[in-house]
C-alpha atoms as a PDB file:
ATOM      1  CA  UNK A   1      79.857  41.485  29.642  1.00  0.00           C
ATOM      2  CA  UNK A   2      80.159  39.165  32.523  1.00  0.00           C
ATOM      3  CA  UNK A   3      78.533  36.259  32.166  1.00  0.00           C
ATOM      4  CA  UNK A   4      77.310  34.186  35.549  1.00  0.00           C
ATOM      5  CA  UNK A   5      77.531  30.201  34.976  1.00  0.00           C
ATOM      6  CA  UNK A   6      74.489  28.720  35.023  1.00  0.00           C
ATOM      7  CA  UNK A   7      74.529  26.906  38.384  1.00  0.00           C
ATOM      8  CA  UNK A   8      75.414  30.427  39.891  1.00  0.00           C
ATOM      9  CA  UNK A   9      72.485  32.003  37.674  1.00  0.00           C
ATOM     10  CA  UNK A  10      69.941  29.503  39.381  1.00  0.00           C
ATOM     11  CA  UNK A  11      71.062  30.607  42.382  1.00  0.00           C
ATOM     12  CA  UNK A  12      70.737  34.077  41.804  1.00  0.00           C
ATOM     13  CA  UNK A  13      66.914  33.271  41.044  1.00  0.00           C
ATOM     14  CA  UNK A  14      66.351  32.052  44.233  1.00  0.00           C
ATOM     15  CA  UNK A  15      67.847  34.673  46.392  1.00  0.00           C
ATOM     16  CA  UNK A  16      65.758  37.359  43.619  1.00  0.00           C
ATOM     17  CA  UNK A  17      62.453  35.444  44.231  1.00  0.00           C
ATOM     18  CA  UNK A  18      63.140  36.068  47.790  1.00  0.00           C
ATOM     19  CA  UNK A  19      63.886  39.266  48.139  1.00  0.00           C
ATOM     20  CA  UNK A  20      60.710  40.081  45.868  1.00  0.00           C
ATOM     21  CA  UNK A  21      58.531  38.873  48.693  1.00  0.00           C
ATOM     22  CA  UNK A  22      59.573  41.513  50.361  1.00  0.00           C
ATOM     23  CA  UNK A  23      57.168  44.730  50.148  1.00  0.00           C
ATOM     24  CA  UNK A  24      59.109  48.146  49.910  1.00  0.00           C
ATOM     25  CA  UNK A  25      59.027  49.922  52.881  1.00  0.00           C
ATOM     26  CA  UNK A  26      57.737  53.621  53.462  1.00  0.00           C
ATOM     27  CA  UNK A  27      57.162  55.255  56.084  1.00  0.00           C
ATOM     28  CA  UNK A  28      54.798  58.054  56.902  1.00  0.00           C
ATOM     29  CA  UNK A  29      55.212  61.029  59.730  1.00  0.00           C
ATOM     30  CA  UNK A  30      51.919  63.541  60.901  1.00  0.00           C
ATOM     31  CA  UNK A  31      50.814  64.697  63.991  1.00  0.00           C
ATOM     32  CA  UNK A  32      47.157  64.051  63.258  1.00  0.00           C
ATOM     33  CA  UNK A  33      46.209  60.274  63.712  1.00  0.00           C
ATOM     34  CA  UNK A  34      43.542  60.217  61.182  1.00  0.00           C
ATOM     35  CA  UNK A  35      45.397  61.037  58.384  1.00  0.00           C
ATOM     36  CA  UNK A  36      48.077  58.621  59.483  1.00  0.00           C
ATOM     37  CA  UNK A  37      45.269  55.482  59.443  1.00  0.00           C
ATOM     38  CA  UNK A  38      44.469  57.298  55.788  1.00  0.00           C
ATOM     39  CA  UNK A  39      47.585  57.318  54.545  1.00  0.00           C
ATOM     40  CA  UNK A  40      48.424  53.774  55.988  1.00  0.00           C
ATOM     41  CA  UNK A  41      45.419  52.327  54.609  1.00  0.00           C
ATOM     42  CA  UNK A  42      46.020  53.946  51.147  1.00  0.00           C
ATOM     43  CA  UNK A  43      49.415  51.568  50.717  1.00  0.00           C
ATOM     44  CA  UNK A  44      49.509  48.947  53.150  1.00  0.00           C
ATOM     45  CA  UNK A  45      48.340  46.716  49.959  1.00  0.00           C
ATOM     46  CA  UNK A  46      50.715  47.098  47.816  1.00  0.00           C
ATOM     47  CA  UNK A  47      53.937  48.150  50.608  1.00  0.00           C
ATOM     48  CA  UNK A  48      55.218  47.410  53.720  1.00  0.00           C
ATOM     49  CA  UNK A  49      53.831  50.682  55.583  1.00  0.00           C
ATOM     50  CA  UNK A  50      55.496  52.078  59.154  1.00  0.00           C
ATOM     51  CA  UNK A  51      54.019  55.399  60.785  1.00  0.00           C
ATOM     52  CA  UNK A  52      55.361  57.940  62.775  1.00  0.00           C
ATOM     53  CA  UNK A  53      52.992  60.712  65.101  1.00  0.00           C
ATOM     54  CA  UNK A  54      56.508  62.881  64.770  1.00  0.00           C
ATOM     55  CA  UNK A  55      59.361  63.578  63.430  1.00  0.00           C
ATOM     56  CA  UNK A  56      61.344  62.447  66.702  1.00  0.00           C
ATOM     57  CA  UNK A  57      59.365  59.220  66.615  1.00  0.00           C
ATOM     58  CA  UNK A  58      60.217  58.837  62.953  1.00  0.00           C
ATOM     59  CA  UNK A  59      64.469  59.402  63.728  1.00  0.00           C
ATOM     60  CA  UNK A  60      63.251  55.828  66.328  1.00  0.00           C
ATOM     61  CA  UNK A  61      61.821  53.723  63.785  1.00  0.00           C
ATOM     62  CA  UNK A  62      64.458  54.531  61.462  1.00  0.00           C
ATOM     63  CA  UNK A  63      67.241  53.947  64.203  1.00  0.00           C
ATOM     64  CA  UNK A  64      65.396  50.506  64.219  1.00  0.00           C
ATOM     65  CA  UNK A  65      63.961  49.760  60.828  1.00  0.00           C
ATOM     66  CA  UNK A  66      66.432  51.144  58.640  1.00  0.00           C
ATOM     67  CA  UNK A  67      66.179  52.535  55.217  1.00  0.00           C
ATOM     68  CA  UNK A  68      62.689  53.439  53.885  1.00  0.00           C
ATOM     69  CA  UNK A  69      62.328  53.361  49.995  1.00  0.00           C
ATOM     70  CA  UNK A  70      60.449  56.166  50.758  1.00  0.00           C
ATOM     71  CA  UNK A  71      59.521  58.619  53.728  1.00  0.00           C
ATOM     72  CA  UNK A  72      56.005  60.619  53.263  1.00  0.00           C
ATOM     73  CA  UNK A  73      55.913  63.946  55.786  1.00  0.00           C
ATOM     74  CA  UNK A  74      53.482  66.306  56.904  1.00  0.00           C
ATOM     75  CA  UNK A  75      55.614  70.093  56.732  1.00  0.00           C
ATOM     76  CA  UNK A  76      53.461  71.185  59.850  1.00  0.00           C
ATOM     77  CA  UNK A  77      54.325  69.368  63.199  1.00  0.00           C
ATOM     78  CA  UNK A  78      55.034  70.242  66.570  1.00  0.00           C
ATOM     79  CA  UNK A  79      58.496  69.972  67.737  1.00  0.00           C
ATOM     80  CA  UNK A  80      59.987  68.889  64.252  1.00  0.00           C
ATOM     81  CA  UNK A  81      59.108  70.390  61.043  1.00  0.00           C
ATOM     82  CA  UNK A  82      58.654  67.846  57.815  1.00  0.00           C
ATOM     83  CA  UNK A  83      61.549  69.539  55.660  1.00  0.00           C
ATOM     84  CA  UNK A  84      63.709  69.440  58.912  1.00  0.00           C
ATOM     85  CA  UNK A  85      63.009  65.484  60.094  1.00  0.00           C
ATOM     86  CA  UNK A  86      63.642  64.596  56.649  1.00  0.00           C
ATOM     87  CA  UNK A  87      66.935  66.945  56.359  1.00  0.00           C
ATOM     88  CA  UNK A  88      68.255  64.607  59.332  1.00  0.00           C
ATOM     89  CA  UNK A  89      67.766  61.827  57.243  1.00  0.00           C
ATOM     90  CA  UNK A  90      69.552  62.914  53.917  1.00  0.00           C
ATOM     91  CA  UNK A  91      73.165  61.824  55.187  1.00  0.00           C
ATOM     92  CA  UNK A  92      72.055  58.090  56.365  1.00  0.00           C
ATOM     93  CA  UNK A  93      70.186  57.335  53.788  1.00  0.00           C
ATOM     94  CA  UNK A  94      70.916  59.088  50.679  1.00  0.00           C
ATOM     95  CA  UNK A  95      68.789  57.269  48.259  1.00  0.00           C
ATOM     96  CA  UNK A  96      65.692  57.204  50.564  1.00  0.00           C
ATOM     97  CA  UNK A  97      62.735  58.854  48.270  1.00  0.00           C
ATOM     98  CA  UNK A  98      61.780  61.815  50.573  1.00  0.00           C
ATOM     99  CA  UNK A  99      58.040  63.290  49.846  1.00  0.00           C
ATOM    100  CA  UNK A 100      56.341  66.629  51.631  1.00  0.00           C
ATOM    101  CA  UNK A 101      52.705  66.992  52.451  1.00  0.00           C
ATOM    102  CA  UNK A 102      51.668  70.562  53.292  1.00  0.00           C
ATOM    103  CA  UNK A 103      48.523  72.405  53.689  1.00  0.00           C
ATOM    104  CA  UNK A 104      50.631  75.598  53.913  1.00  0.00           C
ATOM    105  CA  UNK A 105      52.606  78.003  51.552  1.00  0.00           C
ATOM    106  CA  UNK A 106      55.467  77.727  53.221  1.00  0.00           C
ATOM    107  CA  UNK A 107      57.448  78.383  49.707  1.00  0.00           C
ATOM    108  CA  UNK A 108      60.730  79.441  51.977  1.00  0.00           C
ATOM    109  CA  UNK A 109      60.775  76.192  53.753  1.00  0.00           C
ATOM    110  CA  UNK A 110      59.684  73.672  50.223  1.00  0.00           C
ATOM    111  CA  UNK A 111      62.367  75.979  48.029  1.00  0.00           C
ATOM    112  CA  UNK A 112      65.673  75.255  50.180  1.00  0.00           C
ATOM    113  CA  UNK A 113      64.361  71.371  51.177  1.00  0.00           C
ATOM    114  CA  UNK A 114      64.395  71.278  46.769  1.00  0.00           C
ATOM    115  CA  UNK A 115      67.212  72.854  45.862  1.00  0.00           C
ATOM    116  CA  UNK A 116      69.111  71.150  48.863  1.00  0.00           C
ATOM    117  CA  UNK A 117      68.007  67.639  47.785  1.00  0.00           C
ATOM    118  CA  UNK A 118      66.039  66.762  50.980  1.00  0.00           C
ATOM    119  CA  UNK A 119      63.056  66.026  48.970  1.00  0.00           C
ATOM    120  CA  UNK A 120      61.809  64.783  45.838  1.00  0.00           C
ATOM    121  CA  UNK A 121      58.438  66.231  45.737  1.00  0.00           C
ATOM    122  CA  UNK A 122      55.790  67.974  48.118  1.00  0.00           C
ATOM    123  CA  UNK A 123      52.352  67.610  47.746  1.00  0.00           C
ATOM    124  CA  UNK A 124      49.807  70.176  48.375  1.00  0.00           C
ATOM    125  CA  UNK A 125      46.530  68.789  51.109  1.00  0.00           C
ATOM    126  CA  UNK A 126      43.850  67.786  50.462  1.00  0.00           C
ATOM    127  CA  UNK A 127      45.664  65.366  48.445  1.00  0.00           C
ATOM    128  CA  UNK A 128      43.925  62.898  45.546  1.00  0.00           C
ATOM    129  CA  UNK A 129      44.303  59.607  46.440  1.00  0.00           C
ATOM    130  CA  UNK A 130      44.802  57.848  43.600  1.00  0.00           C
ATOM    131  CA  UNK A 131      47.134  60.442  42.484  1.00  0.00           C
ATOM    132  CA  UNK A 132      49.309  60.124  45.525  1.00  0.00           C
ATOM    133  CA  UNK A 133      49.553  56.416  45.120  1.00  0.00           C
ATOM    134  CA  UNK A 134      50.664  57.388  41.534  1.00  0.00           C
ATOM    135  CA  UNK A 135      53.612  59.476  42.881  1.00  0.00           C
ATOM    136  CA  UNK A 136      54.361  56.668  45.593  1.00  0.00           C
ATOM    137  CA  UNK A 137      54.817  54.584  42.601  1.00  0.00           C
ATOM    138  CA  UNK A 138      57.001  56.732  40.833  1.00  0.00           C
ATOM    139  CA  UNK A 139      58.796  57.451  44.152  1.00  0.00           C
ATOM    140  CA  UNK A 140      59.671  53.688  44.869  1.00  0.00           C
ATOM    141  CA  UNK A 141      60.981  52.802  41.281  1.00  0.00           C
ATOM    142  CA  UNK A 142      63.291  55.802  41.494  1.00  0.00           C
ATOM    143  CA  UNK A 143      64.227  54.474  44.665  1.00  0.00           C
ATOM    144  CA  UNK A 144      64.924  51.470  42.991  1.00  0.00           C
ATOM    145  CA  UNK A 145      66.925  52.841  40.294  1.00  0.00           C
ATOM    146  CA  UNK A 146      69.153  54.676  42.894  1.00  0.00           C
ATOM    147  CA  UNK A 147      70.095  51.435  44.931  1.00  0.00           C
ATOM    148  CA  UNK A 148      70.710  49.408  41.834  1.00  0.00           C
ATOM    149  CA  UNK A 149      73.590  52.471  40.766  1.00  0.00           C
ATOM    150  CA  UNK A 150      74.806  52.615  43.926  1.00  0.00           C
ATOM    151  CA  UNK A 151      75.151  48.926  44.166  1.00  0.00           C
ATOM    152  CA  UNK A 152      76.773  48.600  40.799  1.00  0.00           C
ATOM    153  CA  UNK A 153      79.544  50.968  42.078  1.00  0.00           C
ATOM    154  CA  UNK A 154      79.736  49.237  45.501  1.00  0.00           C
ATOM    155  CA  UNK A 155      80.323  45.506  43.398  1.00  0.00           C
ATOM    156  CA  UNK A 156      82.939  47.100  41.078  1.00  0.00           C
ATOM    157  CA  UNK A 157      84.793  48.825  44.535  1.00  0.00           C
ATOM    158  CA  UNK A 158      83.972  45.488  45.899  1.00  0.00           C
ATOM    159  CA  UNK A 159      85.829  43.492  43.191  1.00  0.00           C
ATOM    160  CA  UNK A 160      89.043  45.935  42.658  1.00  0.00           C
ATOM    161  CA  UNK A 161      89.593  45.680  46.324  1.00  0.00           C
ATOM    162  CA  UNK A 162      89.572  41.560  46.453  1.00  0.00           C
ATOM    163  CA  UNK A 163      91.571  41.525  43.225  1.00  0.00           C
ATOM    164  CA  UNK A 164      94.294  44.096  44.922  1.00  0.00           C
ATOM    165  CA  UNK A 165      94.312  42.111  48.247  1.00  0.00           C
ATOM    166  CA  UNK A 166      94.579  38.686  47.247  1.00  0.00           C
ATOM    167  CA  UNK A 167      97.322  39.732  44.930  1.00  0.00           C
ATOM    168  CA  UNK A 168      98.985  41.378  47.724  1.00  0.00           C
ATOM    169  CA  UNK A 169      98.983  38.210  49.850  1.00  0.00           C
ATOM    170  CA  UNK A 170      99.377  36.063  47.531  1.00  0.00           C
ATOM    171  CA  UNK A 171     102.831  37.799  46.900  1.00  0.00           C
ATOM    172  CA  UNK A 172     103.976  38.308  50.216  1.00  0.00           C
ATOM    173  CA  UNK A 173     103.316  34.545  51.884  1.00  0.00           C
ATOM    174  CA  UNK A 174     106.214  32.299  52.025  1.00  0.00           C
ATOM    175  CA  UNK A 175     103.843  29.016  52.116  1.00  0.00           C
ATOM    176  CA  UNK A 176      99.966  28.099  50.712  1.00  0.00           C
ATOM    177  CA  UNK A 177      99.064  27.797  53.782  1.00  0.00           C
ATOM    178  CA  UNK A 178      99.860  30.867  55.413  1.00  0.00           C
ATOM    179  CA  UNK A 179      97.976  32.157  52.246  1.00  0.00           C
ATOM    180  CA  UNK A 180      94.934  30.328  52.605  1.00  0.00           C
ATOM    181  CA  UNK A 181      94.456  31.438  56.224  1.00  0.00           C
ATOM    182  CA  UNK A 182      94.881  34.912  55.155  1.00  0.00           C
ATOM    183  CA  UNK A 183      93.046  34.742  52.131  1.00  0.00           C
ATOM    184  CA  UNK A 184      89.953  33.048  53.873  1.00  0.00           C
ATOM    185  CA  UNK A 185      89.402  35.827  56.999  1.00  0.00           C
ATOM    186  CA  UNK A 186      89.773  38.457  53.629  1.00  0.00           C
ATOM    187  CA  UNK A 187      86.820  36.295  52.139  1.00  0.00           C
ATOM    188  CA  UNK A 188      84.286  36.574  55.080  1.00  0.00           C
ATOM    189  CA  UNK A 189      85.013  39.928  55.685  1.00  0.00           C
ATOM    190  CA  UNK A 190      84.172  41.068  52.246  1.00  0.00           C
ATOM    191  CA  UNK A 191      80.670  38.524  52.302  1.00  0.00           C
ATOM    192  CA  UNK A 192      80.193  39.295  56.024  1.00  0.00           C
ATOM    193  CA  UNK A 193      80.522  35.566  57.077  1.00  0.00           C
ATOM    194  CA  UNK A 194      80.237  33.549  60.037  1.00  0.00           C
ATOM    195  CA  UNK A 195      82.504  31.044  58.466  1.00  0.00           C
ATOM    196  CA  UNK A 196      84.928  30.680  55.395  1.00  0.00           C
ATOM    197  CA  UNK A 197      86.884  27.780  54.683  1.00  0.00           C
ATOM    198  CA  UNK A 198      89.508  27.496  51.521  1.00  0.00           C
ATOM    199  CA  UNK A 199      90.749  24.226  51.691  1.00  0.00           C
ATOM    200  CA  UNK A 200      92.478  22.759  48.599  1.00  0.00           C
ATOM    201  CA  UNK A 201      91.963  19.544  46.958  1.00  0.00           C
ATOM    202  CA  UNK A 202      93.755  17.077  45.119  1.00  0.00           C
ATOM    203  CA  UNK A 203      92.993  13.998  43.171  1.00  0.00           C
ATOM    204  CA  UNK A 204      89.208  15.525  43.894  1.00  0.00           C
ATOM    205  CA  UNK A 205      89.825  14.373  47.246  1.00  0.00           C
ATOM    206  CA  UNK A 206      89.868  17.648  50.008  1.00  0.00           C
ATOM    207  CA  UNK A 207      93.493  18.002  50.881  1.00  0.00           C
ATOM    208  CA  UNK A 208      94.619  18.867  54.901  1.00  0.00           C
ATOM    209  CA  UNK A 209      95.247  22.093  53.685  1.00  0.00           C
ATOM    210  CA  UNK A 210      93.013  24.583  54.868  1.00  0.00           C
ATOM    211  CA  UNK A 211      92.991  27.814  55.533  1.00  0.00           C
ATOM    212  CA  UNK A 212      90.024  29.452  58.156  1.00  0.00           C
ATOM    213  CA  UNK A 213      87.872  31.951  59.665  1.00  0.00           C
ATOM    214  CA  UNK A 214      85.174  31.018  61.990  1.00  0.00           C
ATOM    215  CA  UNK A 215      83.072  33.637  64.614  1.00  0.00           C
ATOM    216  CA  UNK A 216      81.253  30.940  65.538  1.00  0.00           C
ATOM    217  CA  UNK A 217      83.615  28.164  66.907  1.00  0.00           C
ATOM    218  CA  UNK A 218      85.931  25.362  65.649  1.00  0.00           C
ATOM    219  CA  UNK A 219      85.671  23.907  62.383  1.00  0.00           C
ATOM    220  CA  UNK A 220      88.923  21.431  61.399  1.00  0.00           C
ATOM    221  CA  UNK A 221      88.246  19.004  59.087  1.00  0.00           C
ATOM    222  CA  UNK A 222      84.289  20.550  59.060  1.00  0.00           C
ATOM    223  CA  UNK A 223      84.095  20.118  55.154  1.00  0.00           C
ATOM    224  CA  UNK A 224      85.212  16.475  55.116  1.00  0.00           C
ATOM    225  CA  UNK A 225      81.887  15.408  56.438  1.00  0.00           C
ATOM    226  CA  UNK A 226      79.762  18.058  54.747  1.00  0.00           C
ATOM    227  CA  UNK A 227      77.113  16.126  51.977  1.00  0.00           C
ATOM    228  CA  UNK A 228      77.680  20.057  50.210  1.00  0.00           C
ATOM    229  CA  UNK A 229      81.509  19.479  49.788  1.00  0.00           C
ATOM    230  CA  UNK A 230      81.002  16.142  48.503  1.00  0.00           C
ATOM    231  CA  UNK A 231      78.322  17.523  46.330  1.00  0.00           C
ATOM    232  CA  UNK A 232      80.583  20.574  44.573  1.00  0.00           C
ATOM    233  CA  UNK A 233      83.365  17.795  44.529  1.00  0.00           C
ATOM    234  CA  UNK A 234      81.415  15.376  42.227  1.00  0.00           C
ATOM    235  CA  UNK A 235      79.776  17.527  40.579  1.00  0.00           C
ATOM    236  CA  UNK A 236      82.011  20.692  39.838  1.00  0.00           C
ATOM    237  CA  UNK A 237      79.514  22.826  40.724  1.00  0.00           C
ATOM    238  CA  UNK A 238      78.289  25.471  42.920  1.00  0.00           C
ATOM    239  CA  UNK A 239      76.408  24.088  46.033  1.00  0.00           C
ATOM    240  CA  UNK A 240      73.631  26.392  47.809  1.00  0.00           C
ATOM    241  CA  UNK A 241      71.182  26.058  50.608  1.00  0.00           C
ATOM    242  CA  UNK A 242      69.325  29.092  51.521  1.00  0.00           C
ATOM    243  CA  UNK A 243      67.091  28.125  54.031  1.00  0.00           C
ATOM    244  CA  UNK A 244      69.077  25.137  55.893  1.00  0.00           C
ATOM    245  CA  UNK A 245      66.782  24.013  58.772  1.00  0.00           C
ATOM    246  CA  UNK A 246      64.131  23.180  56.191  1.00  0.00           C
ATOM    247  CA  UNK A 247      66.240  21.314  53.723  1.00  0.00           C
ATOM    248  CA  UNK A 248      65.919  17.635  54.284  1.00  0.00           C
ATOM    249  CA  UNK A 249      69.625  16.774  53.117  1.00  0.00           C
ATOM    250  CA  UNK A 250      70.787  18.904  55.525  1.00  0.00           C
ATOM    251  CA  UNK A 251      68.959  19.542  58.789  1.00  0.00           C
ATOM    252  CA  UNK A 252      70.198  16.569  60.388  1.00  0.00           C
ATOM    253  CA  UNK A 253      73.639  17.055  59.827  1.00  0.00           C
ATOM    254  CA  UNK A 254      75.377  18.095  63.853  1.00  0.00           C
ATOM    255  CA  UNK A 255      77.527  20.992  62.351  1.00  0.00           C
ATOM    256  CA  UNK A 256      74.432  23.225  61.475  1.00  0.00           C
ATOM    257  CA  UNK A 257      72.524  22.331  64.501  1.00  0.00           C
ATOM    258  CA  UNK A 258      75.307  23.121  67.058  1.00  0.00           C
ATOM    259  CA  UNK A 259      76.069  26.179  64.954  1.00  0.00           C
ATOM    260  CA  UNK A 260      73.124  27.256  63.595  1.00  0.00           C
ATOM    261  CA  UNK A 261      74.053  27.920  60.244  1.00  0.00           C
ATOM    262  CA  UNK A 262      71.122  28.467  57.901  1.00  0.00           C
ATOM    263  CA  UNK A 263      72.890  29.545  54.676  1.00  0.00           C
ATOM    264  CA  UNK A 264      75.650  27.787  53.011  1.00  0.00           C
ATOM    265  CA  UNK A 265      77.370  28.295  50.091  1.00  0.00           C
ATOM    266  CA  UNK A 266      80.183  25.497  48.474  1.00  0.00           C
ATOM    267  CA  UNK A 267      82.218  27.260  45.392  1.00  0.00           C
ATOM    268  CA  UNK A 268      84.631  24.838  43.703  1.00  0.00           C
ATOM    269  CA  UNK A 269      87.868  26.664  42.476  1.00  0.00           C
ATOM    270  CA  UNK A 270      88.926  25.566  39.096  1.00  0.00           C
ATOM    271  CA  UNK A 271      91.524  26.263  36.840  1.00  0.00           C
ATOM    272  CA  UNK A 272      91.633  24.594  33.364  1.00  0.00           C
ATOM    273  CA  UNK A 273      89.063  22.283  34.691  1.00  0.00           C
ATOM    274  CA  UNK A 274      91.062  21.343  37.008  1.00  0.00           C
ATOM    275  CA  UNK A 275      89.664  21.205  40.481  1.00  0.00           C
ATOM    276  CA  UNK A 276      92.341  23.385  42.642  1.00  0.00           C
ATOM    277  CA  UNK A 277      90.204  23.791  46.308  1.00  0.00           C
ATOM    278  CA  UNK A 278      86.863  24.342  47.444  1.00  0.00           C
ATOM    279  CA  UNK A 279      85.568  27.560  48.952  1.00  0.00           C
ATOM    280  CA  UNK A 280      82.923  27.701  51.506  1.00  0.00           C
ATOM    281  CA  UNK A 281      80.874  30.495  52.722  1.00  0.00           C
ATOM    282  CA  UNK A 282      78.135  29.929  55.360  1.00  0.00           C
ATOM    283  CA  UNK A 283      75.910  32.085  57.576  1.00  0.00           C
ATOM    284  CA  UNK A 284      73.313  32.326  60.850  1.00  0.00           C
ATOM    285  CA  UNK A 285      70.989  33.886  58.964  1.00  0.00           C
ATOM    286  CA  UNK A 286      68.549  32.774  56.472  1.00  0.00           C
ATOM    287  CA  UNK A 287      69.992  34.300  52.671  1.00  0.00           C
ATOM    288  CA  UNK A 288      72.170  37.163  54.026  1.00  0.00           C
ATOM    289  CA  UNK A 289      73.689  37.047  50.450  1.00  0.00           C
ATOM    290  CA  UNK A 290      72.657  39.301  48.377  1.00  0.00           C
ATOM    291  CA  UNK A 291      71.193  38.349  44.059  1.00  0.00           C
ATOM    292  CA  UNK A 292      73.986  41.039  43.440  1.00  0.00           C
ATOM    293  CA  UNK A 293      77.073  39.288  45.364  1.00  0.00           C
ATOM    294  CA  UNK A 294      76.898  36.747  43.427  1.00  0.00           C
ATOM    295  CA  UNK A 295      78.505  38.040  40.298  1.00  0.00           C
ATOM    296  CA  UNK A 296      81.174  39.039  42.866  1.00  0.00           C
ATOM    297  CA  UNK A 297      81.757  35.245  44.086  1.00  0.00           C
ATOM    298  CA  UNK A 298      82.074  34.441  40.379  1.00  0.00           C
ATOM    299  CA  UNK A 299      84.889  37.129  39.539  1.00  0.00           C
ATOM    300  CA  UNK A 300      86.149  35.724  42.945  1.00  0.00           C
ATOM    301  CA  UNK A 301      86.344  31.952  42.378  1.00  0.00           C
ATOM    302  CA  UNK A 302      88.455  32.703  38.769  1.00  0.00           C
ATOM    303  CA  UNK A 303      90.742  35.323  40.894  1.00  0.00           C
ATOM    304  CA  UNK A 304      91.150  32.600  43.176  1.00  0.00           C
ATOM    305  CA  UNK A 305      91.758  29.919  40.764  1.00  0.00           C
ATOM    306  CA  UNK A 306      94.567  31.692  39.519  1.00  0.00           C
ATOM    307  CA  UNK A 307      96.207  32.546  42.478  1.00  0.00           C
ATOM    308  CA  UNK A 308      96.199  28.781  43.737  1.00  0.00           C
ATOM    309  CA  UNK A 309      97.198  28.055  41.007  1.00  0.00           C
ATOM    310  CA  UNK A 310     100.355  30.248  40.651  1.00  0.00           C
ATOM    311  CA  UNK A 311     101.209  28.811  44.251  1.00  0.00           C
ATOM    312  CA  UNK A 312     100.583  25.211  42.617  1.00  0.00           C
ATOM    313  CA  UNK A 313     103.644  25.659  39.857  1.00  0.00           C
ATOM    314  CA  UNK A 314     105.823  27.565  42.083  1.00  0.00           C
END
């Protein structure tokens, strides 16, 4: 079993307590306005509720919103039958919790949307609240059981991939620093950065050697002056900030304002104890990272370590 040092772990935390302020979302489709303001009112305690008059409105929000942990659908609507919206939506979002509400036998209809995997239940009207909020209970966990497989496979693609690139370019650079330059734009495509900066160090001192990639604008010499660099330096470890314009170390400093970077993360590459570089990963957004990736950084810094490292004794 991997195990996640215990800087990274607190970390982790963080980004977890964050994303747990965050209600599930659903969303739920019918024609008739009243039992839309019924159904909304039923969960807008306990989840982040969106509604939809038809299924052609509901293809908008989702355009917009994005997934739904789970999408609750009236069969009979003009223009757009239920088990037909939510067969549009089966492709995009496979792991979305789909849910039927129907006042009608249509058994033709509710047979092929089961057997076909568009939906995971239907529910005959007039429904039981308490029992629907029950199933929409049931329906989110699932939904939550889904995206934690799926992101288990992702990670694992996630970390063969980095370990069969930077091999590749570690092996086919005739100098560090072409390495580093390649290394780093591989490094902020994987995490989706704004910026990534490898720069090595020596004598725990940052070294001129740096490799770069920046959407945002130019960044020489941009960890030399960062109080996180210094901070990962000192102390070895990994240096976070999650929420940048309201940490008081940090806010003042000219690179985030004229950038507006908001998170920032400082991994020190070690081998042996040893400290070989420092890696830096930074964002526009507030905690883009997600609790997840950050068993992927880990694998990451050691795969790096030992690359630099290899370059190092050659």
């Amino acid at each position: 079993m991997e195990v996640i040092p215990q800087h990274l772990d607190s970390i982790r935390n963080q980004l977890i307590n964050l994303t747990r302020k965050r209600k599930p979302k659903i969303l739920v489709v019918d024609d008739e306005p009243d039992n839309l303001d019924l159904l909304y009112r039923a969960f807008r305690r306990d989840f982040s509720v969106l509604r939809a008059e038809s299924g052609i409105k509901a293809l908008e929000i989702l355009a917009l919103e994005g997934e739904m942990a789970v999408i609750i659908s009236d069969q009979r609507m003009p223009e757009m039958k239920g088990t037909e919206f939510l067969s549009k939506t089966l492709l995009q979002f496979p792991n979305t919790i789909r849910i039927i509400l129907t006042g009608f036998t249509d058994i033709e209809d509710l047979v092929e949307a089961i057997n076909s995997g568009q939906i995971y239940k239907f529910i005959t009207k007039p429904w039981e609240p308490n029992e629907l909020k029950v199933i929409i209970k049931q329906a989110v966990q699932t939904y939550e059981v889904l995206n934690q497989r799926t992101e288990d496979i992702e990670r694992s693609q996630t970390e063969l991939n980095l370990l069969n690139t930077v091999v590749h370019v570690s092996q086919k650079s005739e100098s560090i620093e072409e390495a580093l330059v390649e290394i780093s734009f591989i490094y902020a495509k994987t995490f989706s950065t704004d910026i990534c900066i490898l720069q090595l160090v020596e004598n725990n001192s940052l070294s001129s050697i740096q490799g770069c990639s920046s959407k945002v604008g130019k960044v020489d010499n941009l960890l030399a002056k960062d109080p996180l660099a210094m901070e990962a330096i000192t102390s070895g470890n990994v240096q976070s900030v999650i929420n940048l314009s309201q940490d008081a170390r940090l806010c003042d400093f000219l690179h985030y304002q004229t950038l507006g970077i908001e998170t920032h993360l400082v991994i020190p590459i070690s081998h042996r104890q040893k400290l070989l570089a420092l890696m830096s990963l930074q964002w526009q957004e507030t905690s883009t990272l997600r609790p997840e990736e950050l068993s992927t950084i880990n694998i990451s810094a050691q795969l790096l370590a030992l690359t630099l490292n290899s370059f190092r004794i050659a």
